[in-house]
C-alpha atoms as a PDB file:
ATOM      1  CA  UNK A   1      33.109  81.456  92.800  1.00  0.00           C
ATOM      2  CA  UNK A   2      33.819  83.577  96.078  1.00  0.00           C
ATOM      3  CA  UNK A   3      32.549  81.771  99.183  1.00  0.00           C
ATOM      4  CA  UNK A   4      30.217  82.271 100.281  1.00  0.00           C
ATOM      5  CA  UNK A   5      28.412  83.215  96.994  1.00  0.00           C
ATOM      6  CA  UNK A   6      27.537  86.404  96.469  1.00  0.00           C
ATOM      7  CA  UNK A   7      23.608  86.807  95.802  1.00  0.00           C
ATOM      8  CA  UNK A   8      20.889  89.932  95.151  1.00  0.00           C
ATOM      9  CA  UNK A   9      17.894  90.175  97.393  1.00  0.00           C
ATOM     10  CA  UNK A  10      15.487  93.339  96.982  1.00  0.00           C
ATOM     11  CA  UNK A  11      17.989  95.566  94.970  1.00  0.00           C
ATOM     12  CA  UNK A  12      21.503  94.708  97.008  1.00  0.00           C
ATOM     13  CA  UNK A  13      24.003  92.429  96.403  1.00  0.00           C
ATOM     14  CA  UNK A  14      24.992  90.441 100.047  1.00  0.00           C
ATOM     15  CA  UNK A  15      26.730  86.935 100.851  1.00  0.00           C
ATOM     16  CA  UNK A  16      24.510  84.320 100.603  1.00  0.00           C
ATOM     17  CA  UNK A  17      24.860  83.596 104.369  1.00  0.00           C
ATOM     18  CA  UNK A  18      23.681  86.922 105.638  1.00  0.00           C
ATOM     19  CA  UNK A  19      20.975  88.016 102.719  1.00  0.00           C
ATOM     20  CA  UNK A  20      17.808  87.645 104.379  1.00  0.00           C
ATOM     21  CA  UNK A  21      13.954  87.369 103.063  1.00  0.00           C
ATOM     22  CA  UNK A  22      10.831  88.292 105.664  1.00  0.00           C
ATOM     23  CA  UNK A  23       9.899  85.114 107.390  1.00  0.00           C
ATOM     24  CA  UNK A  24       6.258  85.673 106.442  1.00  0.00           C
ATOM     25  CA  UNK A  25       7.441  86.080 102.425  1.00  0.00           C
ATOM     26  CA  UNK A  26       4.847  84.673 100.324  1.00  0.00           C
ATOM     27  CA  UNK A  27       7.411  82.563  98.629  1.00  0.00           C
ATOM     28  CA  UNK A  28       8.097  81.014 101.872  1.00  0.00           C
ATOM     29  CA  UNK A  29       4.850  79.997 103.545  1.00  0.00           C
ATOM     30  CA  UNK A  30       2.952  80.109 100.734  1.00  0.00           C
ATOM     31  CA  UNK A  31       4.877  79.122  97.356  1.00  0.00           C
ATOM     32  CA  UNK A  32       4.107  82.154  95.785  1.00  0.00           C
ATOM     33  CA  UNK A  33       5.931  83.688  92.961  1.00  0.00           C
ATOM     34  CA  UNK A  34       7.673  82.944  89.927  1.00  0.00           C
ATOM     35  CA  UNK A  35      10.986  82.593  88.754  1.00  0.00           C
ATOM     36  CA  UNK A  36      13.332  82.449  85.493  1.00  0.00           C
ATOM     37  CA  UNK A  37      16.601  80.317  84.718  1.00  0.00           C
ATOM     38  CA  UNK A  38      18.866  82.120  82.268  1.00  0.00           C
ATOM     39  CA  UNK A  39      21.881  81.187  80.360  1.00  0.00           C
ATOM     40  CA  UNK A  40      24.789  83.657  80.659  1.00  0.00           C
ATOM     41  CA  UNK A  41      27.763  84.203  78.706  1.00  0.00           C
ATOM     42  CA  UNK A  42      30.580  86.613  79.008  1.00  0.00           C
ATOM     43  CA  UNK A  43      28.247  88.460  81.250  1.00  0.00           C
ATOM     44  CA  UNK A  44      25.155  88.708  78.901  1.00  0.00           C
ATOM     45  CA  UNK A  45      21.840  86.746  79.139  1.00  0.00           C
ATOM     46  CA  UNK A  46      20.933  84.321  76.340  1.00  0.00           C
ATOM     47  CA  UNK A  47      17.458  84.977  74.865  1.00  0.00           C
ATOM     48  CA  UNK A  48      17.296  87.688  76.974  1.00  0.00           C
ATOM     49  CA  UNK A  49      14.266  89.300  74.917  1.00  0.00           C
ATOM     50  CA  UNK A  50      12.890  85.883  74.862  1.00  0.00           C
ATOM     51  CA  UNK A  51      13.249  85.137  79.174  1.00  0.00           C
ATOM     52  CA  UNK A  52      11.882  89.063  79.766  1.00  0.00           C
ATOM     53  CA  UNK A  53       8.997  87.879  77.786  1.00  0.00           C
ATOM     54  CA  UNK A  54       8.349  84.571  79.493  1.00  0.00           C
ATOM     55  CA  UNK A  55       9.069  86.627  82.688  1.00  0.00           C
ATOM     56  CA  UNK A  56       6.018  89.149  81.978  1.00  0.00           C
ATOM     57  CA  UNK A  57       3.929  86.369  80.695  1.00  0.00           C
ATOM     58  CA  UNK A  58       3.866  84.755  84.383  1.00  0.00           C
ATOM     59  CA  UNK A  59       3.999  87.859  85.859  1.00  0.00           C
ATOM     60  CA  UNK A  60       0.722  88.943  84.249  1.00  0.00           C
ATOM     61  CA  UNK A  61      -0.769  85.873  84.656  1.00  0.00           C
ATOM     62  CA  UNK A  62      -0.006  85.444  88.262  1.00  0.00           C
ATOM     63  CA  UNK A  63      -1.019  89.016  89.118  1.00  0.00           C
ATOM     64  CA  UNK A  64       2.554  89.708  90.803  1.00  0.00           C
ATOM     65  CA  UNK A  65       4.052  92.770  89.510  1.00  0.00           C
ATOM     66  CA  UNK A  66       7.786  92.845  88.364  1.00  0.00           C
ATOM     67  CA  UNK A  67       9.892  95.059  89.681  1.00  0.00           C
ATOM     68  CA  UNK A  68      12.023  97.701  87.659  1.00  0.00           C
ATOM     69  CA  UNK A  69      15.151  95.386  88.659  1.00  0.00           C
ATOM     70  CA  UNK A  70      13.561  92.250  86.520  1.00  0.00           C
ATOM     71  CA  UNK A  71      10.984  93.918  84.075  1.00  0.00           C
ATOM     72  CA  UNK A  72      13.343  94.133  80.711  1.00  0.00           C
ATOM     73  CA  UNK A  73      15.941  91.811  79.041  1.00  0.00           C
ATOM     74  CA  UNK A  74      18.195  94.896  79.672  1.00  0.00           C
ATOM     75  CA  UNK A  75      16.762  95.054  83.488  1.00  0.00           C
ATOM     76  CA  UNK A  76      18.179  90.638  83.479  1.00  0.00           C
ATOM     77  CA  UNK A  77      21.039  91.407  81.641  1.00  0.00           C
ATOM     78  CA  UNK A  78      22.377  93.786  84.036  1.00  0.00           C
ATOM     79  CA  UNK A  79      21.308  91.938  86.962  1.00  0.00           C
ATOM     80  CA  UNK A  80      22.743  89.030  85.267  1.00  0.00           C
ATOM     81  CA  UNK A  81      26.408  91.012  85.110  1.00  0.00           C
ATOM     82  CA  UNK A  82      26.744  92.654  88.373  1.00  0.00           C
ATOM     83  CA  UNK A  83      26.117  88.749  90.001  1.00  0.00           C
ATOM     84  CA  UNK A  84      28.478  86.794  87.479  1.00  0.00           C
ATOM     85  CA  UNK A  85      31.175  90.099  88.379  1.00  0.00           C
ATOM     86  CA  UNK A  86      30.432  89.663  92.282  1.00  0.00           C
ATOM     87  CA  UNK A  87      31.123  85.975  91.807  1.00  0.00           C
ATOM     88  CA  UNK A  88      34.075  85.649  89.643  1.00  0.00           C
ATOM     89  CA  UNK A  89      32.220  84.255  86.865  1.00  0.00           C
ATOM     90  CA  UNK A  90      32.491  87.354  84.055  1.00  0.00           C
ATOM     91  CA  UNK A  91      34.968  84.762  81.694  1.00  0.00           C
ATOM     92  CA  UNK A  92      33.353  81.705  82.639  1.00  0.00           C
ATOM     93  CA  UNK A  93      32.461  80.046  79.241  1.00  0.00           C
ATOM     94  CA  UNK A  94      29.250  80.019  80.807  1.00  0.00           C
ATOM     95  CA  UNK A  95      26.585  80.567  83.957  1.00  0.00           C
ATOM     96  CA  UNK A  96      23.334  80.064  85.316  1.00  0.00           C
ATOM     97  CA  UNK A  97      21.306  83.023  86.872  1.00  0.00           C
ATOM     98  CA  UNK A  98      18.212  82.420  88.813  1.00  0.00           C
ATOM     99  CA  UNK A  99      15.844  85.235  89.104  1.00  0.00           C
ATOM    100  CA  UNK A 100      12.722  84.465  91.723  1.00  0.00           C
ATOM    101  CA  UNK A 101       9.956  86.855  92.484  1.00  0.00           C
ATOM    102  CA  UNK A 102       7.880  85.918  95.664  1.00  0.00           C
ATOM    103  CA  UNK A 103       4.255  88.566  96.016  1.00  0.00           C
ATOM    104  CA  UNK A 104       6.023  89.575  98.616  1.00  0.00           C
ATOM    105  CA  UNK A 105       5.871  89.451 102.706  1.00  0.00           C
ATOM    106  CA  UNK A 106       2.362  88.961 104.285  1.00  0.00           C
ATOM    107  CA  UNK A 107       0.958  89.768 107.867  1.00  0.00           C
ATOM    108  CA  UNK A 108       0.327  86.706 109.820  1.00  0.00           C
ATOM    109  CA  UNK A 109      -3.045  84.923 108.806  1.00  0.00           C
ATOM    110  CA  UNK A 110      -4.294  82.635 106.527  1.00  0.00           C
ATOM    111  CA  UNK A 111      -4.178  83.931 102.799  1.00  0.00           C
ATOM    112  CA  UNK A 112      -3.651  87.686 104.032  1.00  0.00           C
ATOM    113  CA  UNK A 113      -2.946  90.238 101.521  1.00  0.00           C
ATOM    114  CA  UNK A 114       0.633  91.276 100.541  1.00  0.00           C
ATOM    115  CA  UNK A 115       1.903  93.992 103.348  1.00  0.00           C
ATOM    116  CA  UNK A 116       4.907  94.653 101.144  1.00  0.00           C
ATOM    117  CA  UNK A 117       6.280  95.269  97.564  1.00  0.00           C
ATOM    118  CA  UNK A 118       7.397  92.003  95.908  1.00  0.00           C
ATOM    119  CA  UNK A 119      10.302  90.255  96.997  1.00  0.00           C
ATOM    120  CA  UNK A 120      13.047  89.571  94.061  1.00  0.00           C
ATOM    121  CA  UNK A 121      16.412  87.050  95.035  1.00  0.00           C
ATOM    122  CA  UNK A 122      18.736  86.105  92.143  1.00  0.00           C
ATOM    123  CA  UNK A 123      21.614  83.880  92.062  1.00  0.00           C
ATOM    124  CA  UNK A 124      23.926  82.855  89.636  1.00  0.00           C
ATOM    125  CA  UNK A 125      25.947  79.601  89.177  1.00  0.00           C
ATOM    126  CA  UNK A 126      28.372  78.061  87.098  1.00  0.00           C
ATOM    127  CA  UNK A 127      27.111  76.336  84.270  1.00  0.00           C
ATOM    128  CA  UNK A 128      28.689  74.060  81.536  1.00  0.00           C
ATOM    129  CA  UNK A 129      29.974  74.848  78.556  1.00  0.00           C
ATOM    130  CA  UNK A 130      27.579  75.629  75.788  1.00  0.00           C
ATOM    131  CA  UNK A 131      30.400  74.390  73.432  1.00  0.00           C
ATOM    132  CA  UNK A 132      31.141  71.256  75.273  1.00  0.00           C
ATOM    133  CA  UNK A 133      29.339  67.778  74.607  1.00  0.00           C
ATOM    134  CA  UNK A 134      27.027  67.147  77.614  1.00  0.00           C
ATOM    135  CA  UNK A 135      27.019  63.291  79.270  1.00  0.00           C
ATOM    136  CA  UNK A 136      23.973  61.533  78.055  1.00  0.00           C
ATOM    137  CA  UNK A 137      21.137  61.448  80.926  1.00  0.00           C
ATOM    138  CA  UNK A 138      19.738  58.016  81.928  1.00  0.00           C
ATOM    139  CA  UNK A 139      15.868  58.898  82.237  1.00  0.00           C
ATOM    140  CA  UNK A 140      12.545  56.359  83.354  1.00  0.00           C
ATOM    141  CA  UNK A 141       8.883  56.832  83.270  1.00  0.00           C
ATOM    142  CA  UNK A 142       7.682  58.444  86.558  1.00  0.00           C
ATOM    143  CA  UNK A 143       6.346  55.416  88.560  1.00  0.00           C
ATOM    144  CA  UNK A 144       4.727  58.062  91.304  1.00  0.00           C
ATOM    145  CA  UNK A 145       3.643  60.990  89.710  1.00  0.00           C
ATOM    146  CA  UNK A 146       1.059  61.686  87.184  1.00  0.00           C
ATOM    147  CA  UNK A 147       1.096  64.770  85.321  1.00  0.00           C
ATOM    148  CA  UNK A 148      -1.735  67.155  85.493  1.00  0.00           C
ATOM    149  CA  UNK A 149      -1.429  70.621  83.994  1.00  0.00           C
ATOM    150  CA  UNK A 150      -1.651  73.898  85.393  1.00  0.00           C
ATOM    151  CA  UNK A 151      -0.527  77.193  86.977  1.00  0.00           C
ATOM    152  CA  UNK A 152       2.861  75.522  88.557  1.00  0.00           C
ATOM    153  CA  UNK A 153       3.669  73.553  85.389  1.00  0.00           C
ATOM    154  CA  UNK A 154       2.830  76.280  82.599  1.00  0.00           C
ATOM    155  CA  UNK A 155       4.459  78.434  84.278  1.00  0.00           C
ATOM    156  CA  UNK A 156       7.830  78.362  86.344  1.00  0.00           C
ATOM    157  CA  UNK A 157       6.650  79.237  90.240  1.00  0.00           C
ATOM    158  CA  UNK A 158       7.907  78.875  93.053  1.00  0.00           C
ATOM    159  CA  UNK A 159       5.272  76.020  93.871  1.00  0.00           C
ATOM    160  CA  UNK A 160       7.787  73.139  92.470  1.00  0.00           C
ATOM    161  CA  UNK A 161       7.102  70.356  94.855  1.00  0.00           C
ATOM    162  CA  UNK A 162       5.850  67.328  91.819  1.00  0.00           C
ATOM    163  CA  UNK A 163       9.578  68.012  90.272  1.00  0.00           C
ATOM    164  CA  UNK A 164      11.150  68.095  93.612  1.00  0.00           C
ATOM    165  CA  UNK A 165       9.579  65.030  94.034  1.00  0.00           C
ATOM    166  CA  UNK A 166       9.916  63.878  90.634  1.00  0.00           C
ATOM    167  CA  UNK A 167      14.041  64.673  90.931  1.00  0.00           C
ATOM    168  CA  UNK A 168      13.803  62.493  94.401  1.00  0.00           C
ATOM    169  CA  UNK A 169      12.273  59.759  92.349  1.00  0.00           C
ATOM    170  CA  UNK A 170      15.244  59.737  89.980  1.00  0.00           C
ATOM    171  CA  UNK A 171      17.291  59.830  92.984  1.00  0.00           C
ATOM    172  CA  UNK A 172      16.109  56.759  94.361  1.00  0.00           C
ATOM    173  CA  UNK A 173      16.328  54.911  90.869  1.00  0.00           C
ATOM    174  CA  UNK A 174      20.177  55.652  89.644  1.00  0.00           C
ATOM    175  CA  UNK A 175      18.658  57.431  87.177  1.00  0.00           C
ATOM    176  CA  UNK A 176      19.445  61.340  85.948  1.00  0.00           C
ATOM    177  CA  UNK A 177      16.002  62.479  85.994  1.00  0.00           C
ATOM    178  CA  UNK A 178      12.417  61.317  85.351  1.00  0.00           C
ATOM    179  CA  UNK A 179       9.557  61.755  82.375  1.00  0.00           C
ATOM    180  CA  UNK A 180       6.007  62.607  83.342  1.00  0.00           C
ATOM    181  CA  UNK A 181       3.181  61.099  81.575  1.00  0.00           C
ATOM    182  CA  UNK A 182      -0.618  62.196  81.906  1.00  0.00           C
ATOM    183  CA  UNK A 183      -3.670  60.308  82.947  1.00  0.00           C
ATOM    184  CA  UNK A 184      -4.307  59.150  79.294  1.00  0.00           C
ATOM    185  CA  UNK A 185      -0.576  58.199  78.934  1.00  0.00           C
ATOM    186  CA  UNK A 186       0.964  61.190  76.758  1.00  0.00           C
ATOM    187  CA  UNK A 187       4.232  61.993  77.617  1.00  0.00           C
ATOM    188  CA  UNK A 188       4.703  65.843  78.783  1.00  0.00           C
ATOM    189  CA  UNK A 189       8.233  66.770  80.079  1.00  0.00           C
ATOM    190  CA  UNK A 190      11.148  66.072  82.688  1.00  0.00           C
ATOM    191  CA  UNK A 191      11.262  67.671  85.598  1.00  0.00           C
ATOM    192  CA  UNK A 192      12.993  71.067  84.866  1.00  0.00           C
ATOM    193  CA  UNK A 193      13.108  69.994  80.887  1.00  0.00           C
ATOM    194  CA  UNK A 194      11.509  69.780  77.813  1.00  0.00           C
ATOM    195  CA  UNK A 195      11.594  66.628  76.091  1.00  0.00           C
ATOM    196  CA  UNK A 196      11.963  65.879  72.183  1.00  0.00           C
ATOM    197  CA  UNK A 197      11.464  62.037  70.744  1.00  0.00           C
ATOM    198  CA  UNK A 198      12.674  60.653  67.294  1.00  0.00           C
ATOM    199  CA  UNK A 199       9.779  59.497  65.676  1.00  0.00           C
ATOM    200  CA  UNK A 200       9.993  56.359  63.124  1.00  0.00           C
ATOM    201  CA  UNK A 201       9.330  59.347  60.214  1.00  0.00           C
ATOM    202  CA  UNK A 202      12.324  61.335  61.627  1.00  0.00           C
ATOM    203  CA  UNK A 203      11.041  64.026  62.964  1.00  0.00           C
ATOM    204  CA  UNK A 204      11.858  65.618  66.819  1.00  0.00           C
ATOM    205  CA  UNK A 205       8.905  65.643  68.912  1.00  0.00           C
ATOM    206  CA  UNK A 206       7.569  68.242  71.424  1.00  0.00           C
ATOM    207  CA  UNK A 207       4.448  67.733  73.357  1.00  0.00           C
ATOM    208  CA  UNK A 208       2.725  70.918  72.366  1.00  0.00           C
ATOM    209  CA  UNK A 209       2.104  73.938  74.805  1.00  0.00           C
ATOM    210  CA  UNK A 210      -1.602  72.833  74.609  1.00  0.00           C
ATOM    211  CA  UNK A 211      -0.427  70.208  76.996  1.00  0.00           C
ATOM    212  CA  UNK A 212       0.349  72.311  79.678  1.00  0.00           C
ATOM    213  CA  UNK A 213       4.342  71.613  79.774  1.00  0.00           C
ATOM    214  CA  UNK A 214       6.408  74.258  80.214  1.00  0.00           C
ATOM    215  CA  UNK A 215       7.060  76.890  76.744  1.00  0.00           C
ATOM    216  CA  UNK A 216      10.876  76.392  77.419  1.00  0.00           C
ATOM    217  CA  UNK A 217      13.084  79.222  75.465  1.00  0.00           C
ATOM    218  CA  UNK A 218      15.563  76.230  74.179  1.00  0.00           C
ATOM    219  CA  UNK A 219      12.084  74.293  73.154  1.00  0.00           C
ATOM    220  CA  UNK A 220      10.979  77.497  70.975  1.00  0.00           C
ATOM    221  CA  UNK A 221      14.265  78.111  69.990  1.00  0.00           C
ATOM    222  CA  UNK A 222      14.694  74.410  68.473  1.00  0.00           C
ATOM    223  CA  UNK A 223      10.967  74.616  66.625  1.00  0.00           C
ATOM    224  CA  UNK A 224      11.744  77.969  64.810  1.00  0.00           C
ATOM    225  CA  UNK A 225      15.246  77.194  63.830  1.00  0.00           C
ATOM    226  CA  UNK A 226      14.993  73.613  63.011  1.00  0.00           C
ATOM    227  CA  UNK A 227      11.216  74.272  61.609  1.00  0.00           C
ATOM    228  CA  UNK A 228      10.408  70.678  60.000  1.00  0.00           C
ATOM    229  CA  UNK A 229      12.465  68.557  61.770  1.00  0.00           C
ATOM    230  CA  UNK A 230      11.430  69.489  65.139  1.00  0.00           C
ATOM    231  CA  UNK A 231       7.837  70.113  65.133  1.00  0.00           C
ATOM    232  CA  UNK A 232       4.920  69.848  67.937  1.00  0.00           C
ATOM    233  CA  UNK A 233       3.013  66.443  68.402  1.00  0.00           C
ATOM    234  CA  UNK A 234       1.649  64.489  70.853  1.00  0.00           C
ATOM    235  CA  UNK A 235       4.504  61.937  72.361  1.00  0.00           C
ATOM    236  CA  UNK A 236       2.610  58.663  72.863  1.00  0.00           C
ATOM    237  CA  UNK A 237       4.130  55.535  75.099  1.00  0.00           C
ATOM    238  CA  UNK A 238       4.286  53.708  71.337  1.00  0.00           C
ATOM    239  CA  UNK A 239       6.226  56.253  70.168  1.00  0.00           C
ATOM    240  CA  UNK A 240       8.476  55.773  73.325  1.00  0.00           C
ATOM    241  CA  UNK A 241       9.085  52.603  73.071  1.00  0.00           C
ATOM    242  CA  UNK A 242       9.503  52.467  68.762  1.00  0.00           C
ATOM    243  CA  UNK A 243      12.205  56.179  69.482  1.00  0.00           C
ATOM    244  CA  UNK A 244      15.832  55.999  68.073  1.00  0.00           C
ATOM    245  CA  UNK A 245      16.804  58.950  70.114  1.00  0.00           C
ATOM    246  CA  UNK A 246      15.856  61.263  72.418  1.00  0.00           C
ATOM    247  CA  UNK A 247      16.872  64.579  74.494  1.00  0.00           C
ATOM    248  CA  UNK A 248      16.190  67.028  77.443  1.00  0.00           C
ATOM    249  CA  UNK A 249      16.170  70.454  76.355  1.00  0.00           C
ATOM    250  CA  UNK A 250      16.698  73.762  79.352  1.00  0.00           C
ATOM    251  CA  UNK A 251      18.134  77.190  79.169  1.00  0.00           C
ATOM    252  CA  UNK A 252      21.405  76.750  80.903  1.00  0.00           C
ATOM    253  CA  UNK A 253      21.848  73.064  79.528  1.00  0.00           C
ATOM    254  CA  UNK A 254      20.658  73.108  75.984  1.00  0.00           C
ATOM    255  CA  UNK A 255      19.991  70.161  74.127  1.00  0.00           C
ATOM    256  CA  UNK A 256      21.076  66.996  76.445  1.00  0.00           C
ATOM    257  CA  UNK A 257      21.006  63.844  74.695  1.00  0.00           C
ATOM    258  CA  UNK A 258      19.381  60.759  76.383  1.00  0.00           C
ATOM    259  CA  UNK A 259      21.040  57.542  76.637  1.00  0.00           C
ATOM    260  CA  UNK A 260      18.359  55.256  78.155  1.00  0.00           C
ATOM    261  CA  UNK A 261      14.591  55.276  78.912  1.00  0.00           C
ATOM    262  CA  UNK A 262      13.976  52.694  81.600  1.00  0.00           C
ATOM    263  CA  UNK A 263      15.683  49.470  80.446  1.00  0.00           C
ATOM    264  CA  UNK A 264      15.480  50.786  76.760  1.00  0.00           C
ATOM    265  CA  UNK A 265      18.635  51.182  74.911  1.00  0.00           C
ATOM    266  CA  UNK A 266      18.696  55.022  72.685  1.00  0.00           C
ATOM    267  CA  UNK A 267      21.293  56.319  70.476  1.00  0.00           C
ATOM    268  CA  UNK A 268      22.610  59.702  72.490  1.00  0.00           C
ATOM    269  CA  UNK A 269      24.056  60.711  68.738  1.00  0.00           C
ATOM    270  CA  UNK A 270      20.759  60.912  67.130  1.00  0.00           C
ATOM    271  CA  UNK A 271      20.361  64.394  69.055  1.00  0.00           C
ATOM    272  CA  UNK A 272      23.274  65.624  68.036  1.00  0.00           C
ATOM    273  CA  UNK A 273      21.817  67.795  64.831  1.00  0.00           C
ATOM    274  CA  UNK A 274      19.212  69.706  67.052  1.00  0.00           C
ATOM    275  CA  UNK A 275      22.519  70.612  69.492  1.00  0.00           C
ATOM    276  CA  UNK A 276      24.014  71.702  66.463  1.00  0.00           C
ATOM    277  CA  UNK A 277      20.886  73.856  65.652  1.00  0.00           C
ATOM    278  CA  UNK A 278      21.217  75.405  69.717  1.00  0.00           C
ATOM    279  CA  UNK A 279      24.958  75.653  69.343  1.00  0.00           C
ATOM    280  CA  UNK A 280      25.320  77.941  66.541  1.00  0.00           C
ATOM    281  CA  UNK A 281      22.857  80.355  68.242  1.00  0.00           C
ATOM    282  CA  UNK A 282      24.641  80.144  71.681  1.00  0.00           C
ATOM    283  CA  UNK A 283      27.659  78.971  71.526  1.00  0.00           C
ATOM    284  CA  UNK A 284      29.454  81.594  68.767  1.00  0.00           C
ATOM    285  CA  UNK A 285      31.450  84.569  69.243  1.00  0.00           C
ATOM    286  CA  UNK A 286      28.628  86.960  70.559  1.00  0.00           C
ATOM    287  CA  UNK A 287      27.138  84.287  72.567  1.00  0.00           C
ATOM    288  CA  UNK A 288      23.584  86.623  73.243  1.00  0.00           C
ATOM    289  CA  UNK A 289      21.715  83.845  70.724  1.00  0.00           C
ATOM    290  CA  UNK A 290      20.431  84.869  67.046  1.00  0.00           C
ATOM    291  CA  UNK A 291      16.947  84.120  67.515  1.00  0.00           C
END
């Protein structure tokens, strides 16, 4: 990585100390916008059709309009290139680019309107490698934070202060990161991560989108390609506490296996045949995933 890093704000690329936003940006005062973590290798975007998609969804839903630079897998895949080139990462086995979309700047007021197009920033970072065996996470139950779905957690927006806080938590703990549970005590995800649980029959699973978590690409990835053995289903504490294994699942990360939940004792190898599932997708010569 050059230094500083090299970032893209509103069409140009500029060092990260000298790229500026307007100080009224709705993303700034206001938390408002949307944003997209993609997996890169050898300077194209994983699941590109897939993020574009997810992209639009919260784009449409949100009412902020994309901008050419961000509206196509092509559009991220490009944008994706010219940041990992800029930044010495073109041969790194592989990267993280984060594209955020703000409504755009505001006049001063209370909830004015949008004075300006939107504003789009995008970074990229390294990230491991997809090949590579990931350390095992040590996870606990959120003690402060109760999940409650809706617009910031089906969605990925720039309103992120529960998993800021949720990441703090984790902080605090020793631990790697934390799990959210609901009001009625059904699991829903990690901070920036789907979760899968063994269950006693076997099976991986997701809490389903009907939830509210987060559709993760790796998440819908796993369900179609290990169809069966990962499958969507409520994730009660029993189940918890009775799991063999369980894992975090994210774009640039893939499947990371879990080691611990709480005081609880898991076996980080049970995971390993939903990696294997991500791995052949990701991880193989052409490296743009097969799903």
């Amino acid at each position: 990585m050059t230094a500083p890093p090299i970032v893209f704000v509103n069409g140009r690329l500029a060092g990260a100390s000298e790229a500026t936003i307007p100080a009224l940006d709705s993303g700034f005062i206001y938390g408002d916008g949307l944003f997209e973590t993609m997996l890169v290798r050898a300077r194209r975007v994983v699941f590109a059709e897939r993020h574009a998609a997810r992209l639009a969804g919260a784009s449409a839903a949100l009412a902020i309009p994309l901008p050419d630079s961000v509206a196509t897998a092509d559009a991220l895949t490009d944008l994706a290139a010219r940041l990992a080139l800029a930044n010495g990462l073109e041969s790194a086995p592989g990267a993280a680019c984060r594209v955020s979309v703000s409504r755009g700047p505001r006049p001063p007021g209370p909830l004015s309107p949008p004075s300006g197009p939107p504003t789009v920033v995008a970074a990229i970072t390294p990230a491991p490698d997809p090949g590579a065996s990931p350390a095992p996470l040590r996870v606990g139950v959120s003690r402060e934070i109760v999940f409650a779905p809706g617009p910031s957690t089906r969605f990925k927006t720039l309103s992120s202060l529960t998993r800021v806080l949720g990441r703090a938590e984790a902080a605090r703990r020793g631990l790697d990161d934390v799990l959210f549970v609901d009001a009625s005590g059904l699991f829903a995800e990690a901070t920036n991560q789907n979760l899968f649980v063994l269950l006693a029959d076997g099976r991986w699973a997701t809490p389903p989108l009907a939830s509210g978590v987060l559709p993760g690409v790796t998440r819908a990835v796993l369900l179609e390609a290990a169809r069966g053995l990962a499958v969507e289903a409520e994730v009660r504490r029993e189940d918890v506490a009775t799991a063999r294994g369980a894992c975090l699942t994210s774009a640039p990360r893939g499947v990371v296996p879990v080691v611990s939940i709480d005081d609880r004792a898991l076996d980080p190898a049970a995971s390993a045949p939903l990696r294997r599932f991500w791995t052949e997708r990701v991880a193989g010569p052409a490296g743009v995933g097969t799903l």
